[in-house]
Each structure stands twice: as structure tokens, then as C-alpha cells.
N, C-alpha and C. Protein backbone atom coordinates (compact mmCIF):
# COMPACT_ATOMS: atom_id res chain seq x y z
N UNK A 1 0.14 -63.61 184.45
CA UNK A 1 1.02 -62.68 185.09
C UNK A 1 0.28 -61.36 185.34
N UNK A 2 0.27 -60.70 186.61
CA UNK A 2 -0.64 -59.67 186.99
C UNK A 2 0.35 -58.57 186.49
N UNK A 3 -0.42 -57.53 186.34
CA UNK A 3 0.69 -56.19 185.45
C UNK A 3 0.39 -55.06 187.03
N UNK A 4 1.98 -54.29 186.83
CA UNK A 4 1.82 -53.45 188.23
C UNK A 4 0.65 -52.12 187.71
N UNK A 5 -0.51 -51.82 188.89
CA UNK A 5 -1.32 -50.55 188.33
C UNK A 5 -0.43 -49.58 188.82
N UNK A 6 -0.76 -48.77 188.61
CA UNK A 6 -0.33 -46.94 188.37
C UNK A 6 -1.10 -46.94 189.96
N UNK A 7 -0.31 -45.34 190.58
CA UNK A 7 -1.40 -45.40 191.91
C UNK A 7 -2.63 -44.43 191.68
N UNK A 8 -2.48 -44.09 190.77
CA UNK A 8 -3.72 -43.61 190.11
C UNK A 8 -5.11 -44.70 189.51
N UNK A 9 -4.28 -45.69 188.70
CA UNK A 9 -5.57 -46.89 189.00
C UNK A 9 -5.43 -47.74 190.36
N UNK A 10 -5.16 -47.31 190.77
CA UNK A 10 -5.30 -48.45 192.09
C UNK A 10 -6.74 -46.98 192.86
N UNK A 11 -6.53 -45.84 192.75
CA UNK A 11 -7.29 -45.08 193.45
C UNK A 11 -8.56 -44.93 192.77
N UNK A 12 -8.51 -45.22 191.38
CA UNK A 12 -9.67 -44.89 190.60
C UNK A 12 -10.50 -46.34 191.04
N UNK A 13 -9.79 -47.58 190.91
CA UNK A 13 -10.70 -48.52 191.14
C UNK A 13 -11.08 -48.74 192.66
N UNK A 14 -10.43 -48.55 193.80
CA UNK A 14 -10.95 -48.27 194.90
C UNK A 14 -11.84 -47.10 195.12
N UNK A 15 -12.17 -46.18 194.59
CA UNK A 15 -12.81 -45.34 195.48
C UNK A 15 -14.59 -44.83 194.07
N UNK A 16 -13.52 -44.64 192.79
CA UNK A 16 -15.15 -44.21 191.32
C UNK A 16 -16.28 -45.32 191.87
N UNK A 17 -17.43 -44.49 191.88
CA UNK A 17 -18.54 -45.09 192.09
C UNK A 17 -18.70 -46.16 193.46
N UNK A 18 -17.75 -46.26 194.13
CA UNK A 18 -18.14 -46.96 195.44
C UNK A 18 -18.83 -46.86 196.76
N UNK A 19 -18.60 -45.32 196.67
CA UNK A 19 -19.43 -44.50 197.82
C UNK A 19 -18.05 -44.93 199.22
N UNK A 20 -17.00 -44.65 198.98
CA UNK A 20 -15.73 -44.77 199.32
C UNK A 20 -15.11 -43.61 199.69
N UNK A 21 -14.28 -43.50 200.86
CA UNK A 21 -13.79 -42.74 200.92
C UNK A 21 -12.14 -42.88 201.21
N UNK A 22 -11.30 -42.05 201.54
CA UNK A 22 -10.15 -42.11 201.66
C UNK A 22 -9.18 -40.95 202.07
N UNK A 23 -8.18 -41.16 203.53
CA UNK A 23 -7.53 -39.62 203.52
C UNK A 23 -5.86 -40.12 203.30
N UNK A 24 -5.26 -39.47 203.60
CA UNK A 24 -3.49 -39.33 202.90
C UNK A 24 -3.51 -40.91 204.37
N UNK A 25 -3.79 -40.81 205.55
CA UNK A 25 -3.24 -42.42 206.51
C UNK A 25 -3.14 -43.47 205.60
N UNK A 26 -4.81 -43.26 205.49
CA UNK A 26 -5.19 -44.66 204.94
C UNK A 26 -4.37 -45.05 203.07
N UNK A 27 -4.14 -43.86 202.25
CA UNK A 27 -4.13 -44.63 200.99
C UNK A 27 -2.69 -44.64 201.28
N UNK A 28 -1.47 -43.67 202.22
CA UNK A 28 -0.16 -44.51 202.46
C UNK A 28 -0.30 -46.24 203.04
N UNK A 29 -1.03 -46.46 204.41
CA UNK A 29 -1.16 -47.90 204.55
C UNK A 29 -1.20 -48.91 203.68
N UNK A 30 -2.46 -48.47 202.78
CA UNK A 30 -3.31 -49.09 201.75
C UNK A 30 -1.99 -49.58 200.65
N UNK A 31 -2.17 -48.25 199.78
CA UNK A 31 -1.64 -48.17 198.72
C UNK A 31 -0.09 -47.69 198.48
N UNK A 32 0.29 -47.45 199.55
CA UNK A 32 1.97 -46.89 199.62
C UNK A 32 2.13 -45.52 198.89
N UNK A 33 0.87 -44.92 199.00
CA UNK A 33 0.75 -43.35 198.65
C UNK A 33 0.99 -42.69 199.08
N UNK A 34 2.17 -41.58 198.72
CA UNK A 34 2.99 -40.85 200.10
C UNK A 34 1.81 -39.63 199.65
N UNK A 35 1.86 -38.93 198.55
CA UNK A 35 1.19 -37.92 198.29
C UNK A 35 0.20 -37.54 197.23
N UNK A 36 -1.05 -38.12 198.51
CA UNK A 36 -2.70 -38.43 197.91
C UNK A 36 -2.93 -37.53 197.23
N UNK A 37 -2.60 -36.44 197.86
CA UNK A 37 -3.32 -34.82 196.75
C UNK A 37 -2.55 -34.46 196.10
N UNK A 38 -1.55 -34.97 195.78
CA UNK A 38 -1.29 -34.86 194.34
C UNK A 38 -1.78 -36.12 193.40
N UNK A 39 -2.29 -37.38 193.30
CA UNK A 39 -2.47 -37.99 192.81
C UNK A 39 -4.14 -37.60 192.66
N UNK A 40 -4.61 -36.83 193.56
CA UNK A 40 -6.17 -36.70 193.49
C UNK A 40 -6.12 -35.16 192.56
N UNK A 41 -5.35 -34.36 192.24
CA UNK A 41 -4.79 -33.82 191.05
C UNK A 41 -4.86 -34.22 190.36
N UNK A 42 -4.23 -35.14 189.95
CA UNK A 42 -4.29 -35.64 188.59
C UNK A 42 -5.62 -36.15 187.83
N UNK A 43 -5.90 -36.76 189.14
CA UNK A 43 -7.63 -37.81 188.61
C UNK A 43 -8.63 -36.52 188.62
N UNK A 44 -8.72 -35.46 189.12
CA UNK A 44 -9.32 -34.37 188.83
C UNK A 44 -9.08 -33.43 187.33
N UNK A 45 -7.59 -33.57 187.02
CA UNK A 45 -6.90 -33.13 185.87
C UNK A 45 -7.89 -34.76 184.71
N UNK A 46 -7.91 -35.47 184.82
CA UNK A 46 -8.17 -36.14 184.11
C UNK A 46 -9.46 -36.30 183.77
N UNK A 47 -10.05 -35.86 184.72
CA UNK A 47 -12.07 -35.27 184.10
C UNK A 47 -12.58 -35.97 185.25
N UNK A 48 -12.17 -36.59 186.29
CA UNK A 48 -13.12 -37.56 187.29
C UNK A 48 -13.84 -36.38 188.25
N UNK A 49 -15.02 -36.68 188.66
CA UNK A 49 -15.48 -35.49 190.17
C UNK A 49 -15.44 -36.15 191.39
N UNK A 50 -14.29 -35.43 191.68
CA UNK A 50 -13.58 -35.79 192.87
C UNK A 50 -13.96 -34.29 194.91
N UNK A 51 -14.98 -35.47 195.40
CA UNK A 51 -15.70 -35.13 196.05
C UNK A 51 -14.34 -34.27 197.65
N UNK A 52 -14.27 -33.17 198.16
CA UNK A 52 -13.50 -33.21 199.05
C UNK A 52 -14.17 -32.88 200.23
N UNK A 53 -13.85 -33.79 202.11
CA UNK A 53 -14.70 -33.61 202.87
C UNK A 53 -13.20 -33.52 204.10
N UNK A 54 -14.31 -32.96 205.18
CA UNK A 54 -13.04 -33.32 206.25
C UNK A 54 -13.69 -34.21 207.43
N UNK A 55 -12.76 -34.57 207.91
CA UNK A 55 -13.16 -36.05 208.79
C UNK A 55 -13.23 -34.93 210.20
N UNK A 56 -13.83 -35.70 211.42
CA UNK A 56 -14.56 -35.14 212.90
C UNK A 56 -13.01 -34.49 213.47
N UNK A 57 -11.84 -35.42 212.91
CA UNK A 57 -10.22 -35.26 214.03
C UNK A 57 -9.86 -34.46 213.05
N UNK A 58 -10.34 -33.95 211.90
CA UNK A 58 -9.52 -32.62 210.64
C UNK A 58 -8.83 -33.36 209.92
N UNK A 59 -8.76 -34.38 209.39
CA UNK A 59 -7.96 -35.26 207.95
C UNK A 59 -9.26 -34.76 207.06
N UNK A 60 -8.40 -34.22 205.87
CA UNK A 60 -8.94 -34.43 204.55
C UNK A 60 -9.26 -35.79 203.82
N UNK A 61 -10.55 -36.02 203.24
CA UNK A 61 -10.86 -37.37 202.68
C UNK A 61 -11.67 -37.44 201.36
N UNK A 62 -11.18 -37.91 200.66
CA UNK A 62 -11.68 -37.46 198.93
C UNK A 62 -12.65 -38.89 198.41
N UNK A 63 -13.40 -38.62 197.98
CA UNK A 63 -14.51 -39.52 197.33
C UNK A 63 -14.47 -39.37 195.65
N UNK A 64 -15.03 -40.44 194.86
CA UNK A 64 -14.83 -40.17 193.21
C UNK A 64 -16.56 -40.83 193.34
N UNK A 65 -17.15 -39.40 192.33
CA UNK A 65 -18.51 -39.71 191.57
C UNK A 65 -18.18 -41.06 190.65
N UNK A 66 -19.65 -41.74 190.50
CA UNK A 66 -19.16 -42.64 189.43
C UNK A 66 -19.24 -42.21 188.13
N UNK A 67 -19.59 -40.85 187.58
CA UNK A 67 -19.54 -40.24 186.78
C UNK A 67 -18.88 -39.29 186.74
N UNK A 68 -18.07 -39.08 185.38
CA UNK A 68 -16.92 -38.02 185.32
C UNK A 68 -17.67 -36.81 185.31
N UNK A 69 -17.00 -35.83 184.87
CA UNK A 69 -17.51 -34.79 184.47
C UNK A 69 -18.37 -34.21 183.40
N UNK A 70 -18.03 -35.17 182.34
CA UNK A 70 -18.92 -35.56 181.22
C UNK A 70 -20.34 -35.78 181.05
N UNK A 71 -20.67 -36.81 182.31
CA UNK A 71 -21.55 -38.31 182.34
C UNK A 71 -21.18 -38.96 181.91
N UNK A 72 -20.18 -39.43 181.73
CA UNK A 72 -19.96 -41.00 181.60
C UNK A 72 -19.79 -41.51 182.77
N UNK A 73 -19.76 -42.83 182.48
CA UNK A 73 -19.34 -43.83 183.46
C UNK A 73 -18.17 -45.07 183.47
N UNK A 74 -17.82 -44.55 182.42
CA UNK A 74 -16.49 -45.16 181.22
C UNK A 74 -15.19 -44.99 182.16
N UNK A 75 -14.61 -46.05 182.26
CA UNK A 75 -13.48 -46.52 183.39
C UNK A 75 -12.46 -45.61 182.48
N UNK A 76 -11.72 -44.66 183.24
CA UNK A 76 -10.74 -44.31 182.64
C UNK A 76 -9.32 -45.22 182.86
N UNK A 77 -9.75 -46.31 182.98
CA UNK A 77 -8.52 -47.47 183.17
C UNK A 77 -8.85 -49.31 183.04
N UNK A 78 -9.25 -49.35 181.57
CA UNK A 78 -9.89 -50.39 181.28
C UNK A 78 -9.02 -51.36 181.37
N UNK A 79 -9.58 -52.64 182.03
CA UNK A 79 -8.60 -53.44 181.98
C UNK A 79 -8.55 -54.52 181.35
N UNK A 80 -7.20 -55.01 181.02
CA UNK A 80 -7.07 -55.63 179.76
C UNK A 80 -7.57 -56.99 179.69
């Protein structure tokens, strides 16, 4: 039985260390994320380095280092 993720792990495992990016279109399509920057709040509140760029048409689009702020590289959402 698959367990529902948080949209916070659904963003951490799409985007930490992938060289990924993402703006508010795509993670509503994607992920049914009405409001990316606040969820990219949080993963920033939570120690991740969370990269911010703007796209050529002006959407904001956020990237995650694969290392927190720390250096680690330690999944803040291990799965079970």
C-alpha cells in the first residue's frame, strides 16, 4: 500500500540534487500545488538551499542544492 507524500516531499524528491527546476504552472499541473512559495518556505525553513531564478517570459523557478545548508546530503524525507 503506497502512503500519501506531503507536497513538500513530493518537491524535495523531484527537484534536491537533480539539477531540476520548477515554477508555481508547472508544480500546480505536476503536483496540485496551488502555492509553491510557500511550500519553498518551508523547505528553506527546514535547512535545504533553495536556488531562486527567473525564466526569459518572468515566472519565478526554484532549484534545491543537493546539499543542505549544513553539507549534508541526508534526505530530509527518508523513506520507509
Amino acid at each position: 500500500m503506497e502512503t500519501l507524500k506531503t507536497q513538500n516531499e513530493l518537491l524535495h524528491n523531484y527537484l534536491r540534487g537533480k539539477k531540476r527546476s520548477i515554477t508555481a504552472v508547472h508544480a500546480e499541473s505536476r503536483f496540485g500545488i496551488k502555492s509553491l512559495r510557500s511550500r519553498i518556505t518551508e523547505l528553506r525553513n527546514l535547512g535545504l538551499n533553495v536556488t531562486t531564478d527567473v525564466t526569459r517570459d518572468g515566472r519565478v523557478k526554484y532549484s534545491i542544492a543537493a546539499k543542505d545548508v549544513n553539507g549534508s546530503k541526508k534526505s530530509l524525507f527518508p523513506k520507509n
